[in-house]
Protein backbone atom coordinates (compact mmCIF):
# COMPACT_ATOMS: atom_id res chain seq x y z
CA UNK A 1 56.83 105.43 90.61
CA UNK A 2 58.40 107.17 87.64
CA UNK A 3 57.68 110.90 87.30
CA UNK A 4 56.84 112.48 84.18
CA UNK A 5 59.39 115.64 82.84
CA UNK A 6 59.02 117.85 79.69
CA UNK A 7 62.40 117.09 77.76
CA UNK A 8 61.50 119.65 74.86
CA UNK A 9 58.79 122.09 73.18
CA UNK A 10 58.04 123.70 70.43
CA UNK A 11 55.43 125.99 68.60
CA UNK A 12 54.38 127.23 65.59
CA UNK A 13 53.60 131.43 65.53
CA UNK A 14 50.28 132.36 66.29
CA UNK A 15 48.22 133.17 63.20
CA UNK A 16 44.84 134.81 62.92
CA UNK A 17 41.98 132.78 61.61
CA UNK A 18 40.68 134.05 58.06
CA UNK A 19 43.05 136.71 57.57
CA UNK A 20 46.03 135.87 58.82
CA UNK A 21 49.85 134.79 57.87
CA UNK A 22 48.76 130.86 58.74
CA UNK A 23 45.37 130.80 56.88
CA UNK A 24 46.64 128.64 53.70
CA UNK A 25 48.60 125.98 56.22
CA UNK A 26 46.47 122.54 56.48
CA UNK A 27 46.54 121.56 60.07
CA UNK A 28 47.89 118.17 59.87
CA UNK A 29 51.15 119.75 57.63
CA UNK A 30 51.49 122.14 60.42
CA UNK A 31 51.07 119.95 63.23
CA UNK A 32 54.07 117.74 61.62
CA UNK A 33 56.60 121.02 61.45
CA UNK A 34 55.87 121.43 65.06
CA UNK A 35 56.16 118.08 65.89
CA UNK A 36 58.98 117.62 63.99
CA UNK A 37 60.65 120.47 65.25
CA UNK A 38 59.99 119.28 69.06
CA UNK A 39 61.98 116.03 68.36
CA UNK A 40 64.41 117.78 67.03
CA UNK A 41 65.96 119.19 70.12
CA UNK A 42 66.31 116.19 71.10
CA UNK A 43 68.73 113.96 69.16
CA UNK A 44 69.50 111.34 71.66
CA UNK A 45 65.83 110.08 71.15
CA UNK A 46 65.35 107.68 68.92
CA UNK A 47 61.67 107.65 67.23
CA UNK A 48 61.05 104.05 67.69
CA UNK A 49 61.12 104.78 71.43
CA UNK A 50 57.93 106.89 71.45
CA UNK A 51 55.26 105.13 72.82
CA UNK A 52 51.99 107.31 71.44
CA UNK A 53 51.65 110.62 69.73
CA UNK A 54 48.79 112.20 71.52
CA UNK A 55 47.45 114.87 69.68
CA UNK A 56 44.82 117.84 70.70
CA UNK A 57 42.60 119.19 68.28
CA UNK A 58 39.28 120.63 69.21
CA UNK A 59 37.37 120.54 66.48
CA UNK A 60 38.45 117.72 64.87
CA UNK A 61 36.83 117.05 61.02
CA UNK A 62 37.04 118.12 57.69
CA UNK A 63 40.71 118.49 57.10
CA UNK A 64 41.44 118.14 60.55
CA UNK A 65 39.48 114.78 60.40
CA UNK A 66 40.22 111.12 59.98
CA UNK A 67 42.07 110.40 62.82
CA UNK A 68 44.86 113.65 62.70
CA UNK A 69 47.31 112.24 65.38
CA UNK A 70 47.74 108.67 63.15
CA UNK A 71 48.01 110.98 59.93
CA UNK A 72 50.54 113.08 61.15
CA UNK A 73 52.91 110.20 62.32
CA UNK A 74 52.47 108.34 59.08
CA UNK A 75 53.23 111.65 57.70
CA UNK A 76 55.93 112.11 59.56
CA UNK A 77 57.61 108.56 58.33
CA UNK A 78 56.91 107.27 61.70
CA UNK A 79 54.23 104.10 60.30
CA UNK A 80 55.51 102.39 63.56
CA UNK A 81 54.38 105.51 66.44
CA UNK A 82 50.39 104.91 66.93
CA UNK A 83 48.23 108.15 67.35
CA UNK A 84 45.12 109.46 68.85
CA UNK A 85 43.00 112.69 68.53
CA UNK A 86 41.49 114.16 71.28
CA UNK A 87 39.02 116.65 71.92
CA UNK A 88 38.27 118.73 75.11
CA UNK A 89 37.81 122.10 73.07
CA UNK A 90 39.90 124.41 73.68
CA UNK A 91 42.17 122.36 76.48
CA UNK A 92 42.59 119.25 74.27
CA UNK A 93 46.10 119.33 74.05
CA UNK A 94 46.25 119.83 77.55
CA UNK A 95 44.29 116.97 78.00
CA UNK A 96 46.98 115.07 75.83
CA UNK A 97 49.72 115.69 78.33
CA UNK A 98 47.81 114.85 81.13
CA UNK A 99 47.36 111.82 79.27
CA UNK A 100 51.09 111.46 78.85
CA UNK A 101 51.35 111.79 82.23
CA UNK A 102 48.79 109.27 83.38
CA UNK A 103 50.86 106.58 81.21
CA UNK A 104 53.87 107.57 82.70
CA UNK A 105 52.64 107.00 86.00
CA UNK A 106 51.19 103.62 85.11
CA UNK A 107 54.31 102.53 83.65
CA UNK A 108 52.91 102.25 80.25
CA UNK A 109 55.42 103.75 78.17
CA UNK A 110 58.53 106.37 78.94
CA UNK A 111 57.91 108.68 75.70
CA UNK A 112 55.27 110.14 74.42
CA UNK A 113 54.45 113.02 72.14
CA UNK A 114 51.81 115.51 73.10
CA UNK A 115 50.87 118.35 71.08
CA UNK A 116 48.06 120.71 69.64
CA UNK A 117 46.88 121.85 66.43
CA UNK A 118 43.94 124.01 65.69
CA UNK A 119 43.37 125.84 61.75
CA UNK A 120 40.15 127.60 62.61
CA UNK A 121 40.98 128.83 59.26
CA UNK A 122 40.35 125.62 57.86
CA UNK A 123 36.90 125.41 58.83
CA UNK A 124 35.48 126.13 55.64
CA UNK A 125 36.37 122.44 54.52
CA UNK A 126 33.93 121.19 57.61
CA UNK A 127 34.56 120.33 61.39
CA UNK A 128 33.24 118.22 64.06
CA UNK A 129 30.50 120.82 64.83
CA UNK A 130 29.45 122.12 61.58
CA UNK A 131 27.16 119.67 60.17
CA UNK A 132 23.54 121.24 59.75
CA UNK A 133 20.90 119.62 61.95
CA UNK A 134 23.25 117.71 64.35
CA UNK A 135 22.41 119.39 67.77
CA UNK A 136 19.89 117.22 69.87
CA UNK A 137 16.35 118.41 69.86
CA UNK A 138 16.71 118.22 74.04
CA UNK A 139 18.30 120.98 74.11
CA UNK A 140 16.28 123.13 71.53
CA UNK A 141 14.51 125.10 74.91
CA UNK A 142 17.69 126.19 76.18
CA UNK A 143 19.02 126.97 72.93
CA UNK A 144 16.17 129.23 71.95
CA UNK A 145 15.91 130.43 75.54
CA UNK A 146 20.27 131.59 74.44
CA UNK A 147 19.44 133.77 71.57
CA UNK A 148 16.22 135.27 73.57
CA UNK A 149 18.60 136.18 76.02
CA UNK A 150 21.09 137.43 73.59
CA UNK A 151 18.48 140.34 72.09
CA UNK A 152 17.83 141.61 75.53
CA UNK A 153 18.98 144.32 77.16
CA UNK A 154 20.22 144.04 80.96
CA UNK A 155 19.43 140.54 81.38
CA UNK A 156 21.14 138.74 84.17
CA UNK A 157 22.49 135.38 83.90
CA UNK A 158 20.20 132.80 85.99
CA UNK A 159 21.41 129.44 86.67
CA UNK A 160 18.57 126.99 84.84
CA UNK A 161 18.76 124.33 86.83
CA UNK A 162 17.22 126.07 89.89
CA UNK A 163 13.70 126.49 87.76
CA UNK A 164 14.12 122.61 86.58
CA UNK A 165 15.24 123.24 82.99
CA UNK A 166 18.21 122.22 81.10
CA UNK A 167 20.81 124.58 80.42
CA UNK A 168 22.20 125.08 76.92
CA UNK A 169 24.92 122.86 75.89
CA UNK A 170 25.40 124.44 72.93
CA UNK A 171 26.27 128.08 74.09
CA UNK A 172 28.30 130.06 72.36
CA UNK A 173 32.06 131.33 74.52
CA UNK A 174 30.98 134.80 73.74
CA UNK A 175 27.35 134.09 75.28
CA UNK A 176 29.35 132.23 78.36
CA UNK A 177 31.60 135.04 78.81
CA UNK A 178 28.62 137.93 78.67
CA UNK A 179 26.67 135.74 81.18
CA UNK A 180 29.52 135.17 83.48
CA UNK A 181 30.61 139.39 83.67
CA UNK A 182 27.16 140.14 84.81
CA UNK A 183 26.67 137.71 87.42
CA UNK A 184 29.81 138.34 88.88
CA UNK A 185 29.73 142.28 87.75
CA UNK A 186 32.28 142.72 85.47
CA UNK A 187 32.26 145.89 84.00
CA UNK A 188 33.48 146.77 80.63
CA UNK A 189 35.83 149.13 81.60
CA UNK A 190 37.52 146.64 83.78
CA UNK A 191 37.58 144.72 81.10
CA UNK A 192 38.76 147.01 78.42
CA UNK A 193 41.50 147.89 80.81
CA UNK A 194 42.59 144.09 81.22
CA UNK A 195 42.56 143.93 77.20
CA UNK A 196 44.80 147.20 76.71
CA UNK A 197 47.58 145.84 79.25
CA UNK A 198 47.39 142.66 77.40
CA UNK A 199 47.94 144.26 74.11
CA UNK A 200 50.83 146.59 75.39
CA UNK A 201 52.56 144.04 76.95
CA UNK A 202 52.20 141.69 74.23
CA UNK A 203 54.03 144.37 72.36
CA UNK A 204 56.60 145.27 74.48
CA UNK A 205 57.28 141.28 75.01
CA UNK A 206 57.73 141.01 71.09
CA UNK A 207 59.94 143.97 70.70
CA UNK A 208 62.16 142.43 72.98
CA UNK A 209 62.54 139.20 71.26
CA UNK A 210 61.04 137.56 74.55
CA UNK A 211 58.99 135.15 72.07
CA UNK A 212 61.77 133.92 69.64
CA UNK A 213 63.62 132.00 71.76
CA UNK A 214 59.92 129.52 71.53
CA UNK A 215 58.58 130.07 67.96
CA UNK A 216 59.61 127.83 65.64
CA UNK A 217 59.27 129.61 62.33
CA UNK A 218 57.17 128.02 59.55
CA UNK A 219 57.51 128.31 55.81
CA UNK A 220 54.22 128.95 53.70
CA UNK A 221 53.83 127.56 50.29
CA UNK A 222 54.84 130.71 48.48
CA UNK A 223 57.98 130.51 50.56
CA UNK A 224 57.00 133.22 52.85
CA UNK A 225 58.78 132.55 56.38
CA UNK A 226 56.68 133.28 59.17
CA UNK A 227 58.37 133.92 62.76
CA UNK A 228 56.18 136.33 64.45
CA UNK A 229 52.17 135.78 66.30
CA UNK A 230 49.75 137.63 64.39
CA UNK A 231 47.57 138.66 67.27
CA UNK A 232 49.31 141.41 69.49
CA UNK A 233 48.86 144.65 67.85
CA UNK A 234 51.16 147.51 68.27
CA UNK A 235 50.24 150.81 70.01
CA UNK A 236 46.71 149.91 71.20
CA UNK A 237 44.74 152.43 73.52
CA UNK A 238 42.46 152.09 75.90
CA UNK A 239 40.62 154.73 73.89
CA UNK A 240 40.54 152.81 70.89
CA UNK A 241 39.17 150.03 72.85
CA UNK A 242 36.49 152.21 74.69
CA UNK A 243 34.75 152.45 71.02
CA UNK A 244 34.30 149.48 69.77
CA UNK A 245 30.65 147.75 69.28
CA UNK A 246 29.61 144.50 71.66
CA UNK A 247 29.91 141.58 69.17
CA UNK A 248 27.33 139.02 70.90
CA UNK A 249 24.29 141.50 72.36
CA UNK A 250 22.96 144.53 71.47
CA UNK A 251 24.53 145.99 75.11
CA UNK A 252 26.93 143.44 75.57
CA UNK A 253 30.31 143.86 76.96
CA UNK A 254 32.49 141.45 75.29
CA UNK A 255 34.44 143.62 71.88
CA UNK A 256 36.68 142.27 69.68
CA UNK A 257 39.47 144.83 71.80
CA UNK A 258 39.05 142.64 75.29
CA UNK A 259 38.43 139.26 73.61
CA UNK A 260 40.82 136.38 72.39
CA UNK A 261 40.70 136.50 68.69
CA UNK A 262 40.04 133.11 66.57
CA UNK A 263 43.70 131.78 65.73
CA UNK A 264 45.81 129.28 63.97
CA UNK A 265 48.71 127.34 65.79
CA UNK A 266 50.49 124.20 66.71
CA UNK A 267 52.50 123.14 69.68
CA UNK A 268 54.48 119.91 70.98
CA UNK A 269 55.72 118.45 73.88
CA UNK A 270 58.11 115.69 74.09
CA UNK A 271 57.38 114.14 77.40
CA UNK A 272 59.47 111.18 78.98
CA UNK A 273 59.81 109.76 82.27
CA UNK A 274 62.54 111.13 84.46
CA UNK A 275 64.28 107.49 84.00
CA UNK A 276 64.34 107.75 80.64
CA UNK A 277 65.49 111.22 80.73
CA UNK A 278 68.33 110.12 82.95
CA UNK A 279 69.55 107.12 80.75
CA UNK A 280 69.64 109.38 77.62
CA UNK A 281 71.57 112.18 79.73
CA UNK A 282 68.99 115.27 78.91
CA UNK A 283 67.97 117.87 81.22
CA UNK A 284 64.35 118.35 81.93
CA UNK A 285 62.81 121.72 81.39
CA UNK A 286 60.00 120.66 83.71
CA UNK A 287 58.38 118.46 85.65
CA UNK A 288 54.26 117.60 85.30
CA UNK A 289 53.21 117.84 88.67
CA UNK A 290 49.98 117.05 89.22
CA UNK A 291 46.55 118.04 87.01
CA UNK A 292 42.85 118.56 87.78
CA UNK A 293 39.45 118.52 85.74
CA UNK A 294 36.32 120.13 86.84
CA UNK A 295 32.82 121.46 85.18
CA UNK A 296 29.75 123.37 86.20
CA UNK A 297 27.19 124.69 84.07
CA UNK A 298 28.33 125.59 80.32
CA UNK A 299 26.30 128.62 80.77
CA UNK A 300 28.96 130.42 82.47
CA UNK A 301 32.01 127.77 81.23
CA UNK A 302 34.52 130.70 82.44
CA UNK A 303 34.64 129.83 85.74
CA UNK A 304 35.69 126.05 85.49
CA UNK A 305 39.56 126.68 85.34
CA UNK A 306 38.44 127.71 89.23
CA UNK A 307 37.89 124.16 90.94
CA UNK A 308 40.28 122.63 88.27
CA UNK A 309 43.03 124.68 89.59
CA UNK A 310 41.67 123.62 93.30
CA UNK A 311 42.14 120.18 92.08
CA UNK A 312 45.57 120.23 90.74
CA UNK A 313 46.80 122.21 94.31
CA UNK A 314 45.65 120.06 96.72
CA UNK A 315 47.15 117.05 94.64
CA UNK A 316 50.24 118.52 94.61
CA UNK A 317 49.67 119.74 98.29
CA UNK A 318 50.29 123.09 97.33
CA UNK A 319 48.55 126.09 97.82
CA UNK A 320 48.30 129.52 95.37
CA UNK A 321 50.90 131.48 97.56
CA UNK A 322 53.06 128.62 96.38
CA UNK A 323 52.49 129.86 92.65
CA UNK A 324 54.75 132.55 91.31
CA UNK A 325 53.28 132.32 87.63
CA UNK A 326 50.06 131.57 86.54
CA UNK A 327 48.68 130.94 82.52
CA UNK A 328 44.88 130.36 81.92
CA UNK A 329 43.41 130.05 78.18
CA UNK A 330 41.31 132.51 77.56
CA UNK A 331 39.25 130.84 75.09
């Protein structure tokens, strides 16, 4: 059985929804860069080779709409490479290269593209989930039970399902995340603290030039170059942090110092099976070992990375003292 190897990536910067460097970029022109610049690295490949472009997009309508990952090829020049869109939120285009792998592994192709491309920035044009009047009334309990929740003071979160109701499927992260730190007692110091190192190291990281050697830097309209992520900011405190307002409850925890902040990106993979890899002489950066999907309730939607991660172990038949780096979206 062939295995599946990552032959090249690339990504754009990281730019900060509404405000930042990437906010005038349409996604599908930015996905194409990316894209463009992943194949790239690879010369020996010839584009009428690749089987699929898979491509990840969470929310995916208004300009992000119509089908992005066939747009993008056709785009591209490639009228002859297929493409799909998928959504899984905010692990969609990690969903695409499990994909990639799956069709590797059933021998249904030897190349495939996978990438990502989110423009929160965008939004304004519509997405998937802003039409007005589109949630389903069976959840309108759970929903209103969410924002009764949300003007509370002290309330600890209480799994639904144990009283026989529904929980809300259409909870907010920052609701999730406020739910989740006081059932498993989070504080916000602890929290603040985690944010601060993030920051600081984020800095240090990009004062070294640790990032370059991935960005691929992207050209704006006016002819602005952009080469750097918008998000890390330089010479945070934890002091700072420590007086900023809650964002989603009147005592909340969850500031816009220990939070992810909305963004604006693209990234690609070009992934190939090892015999392909071999015939065309490239080295593989890595190989996709093994994956894993889990959920529980989307009340406290933090916690499903846990039994995913279970998952993708015991496939591999590894266990987490095996694991000398770890990366888990945040979102």
């Amino acid at each position: 059985m062939p295995e599946a190897v990552i032959v090249s990536t690339a990504r754009s910067p990281i730019g900060r929804a509404g405000k930042g460097s990437l906010k005038d970029l349409r996604a599908d022109d930015l996905a194409a860069t990316i894209i463009q610049a992943a194949l790239a690295k690879v010369p020996e490949l010839d584009p009428t080779d690749i089987d699929d472009l898979m491509l990840g997009c969470g929310l995916p309508g208004g300009e992000q709409g119509n089908n992005l990952g066939r747009i993008v090829a056709v785009q591209m020049g490639m009228d002859h490479l297929p493409g799909c869109t998928i959504t899984r939120y905010c692990s969609s285009s990690l969903q695409t290269s499990r994909m990639a792998l799956h069709a590797i592994k059933a021998g249904e192709g030897d190349v495939f593209i996978s990438a990502g491309v989110e423009t929160v920035s965008r939004f304004a044009k519509g997405s998937s989930d802003s039409f007005p009047d589109s949630h389903n009334p069976f959840f309108a309990e759970a929903e209103a039970r969410t924002e009764a929740v949300a003007r509370q003071e002290g309330t600890s979160w209480h799994d639904p399902r144990e009283d026989g109701l529904v929980p809300d499927a259409y909870i907010a992260m920052g609701q999730t995340a406020e739910n989740l730190a006081r059932w498993k007692g989070i504080t916000r110091q602890e929290m603040d603290e985690f944010g601060v190192r993030s920051q600081n190291l984020a800095e240090q990281a990009i004062a070294a030039g640790f990032w370059e050697r991935e960005i691929t830097p992207v050209t704006l309209p006016d002819g602005t170059v952009v080469s750097k992520d918008d998000g890390p900011r330089a010479g945070v405190t934890l002091e700072g942090v420590s007086g900023l307002k809650p964002v989603f409850r009147p005592d909340g925890l969850i500031t816009a110092g220990n939070c992810c902040p909305l963004n604006d990106g693209a990234a690609a993979l070009v992934v190939m099976s090892d015999t392909k890899a071999r015939e065309l002489g490239l080295t593989p950066l890595a190989r996709i070992v093994s994956t894993g999907v889990s959920a529980l309730s989307p009340e406290i939607m933090g916690l499903g990375p846990v039994e995913a991660s279970k998952q993708a172990l015991r496939r591999a038949g590894l266990t987490s003292d095996d694991i000398d780096l770890v990366e888990i979206n945040e979102a």
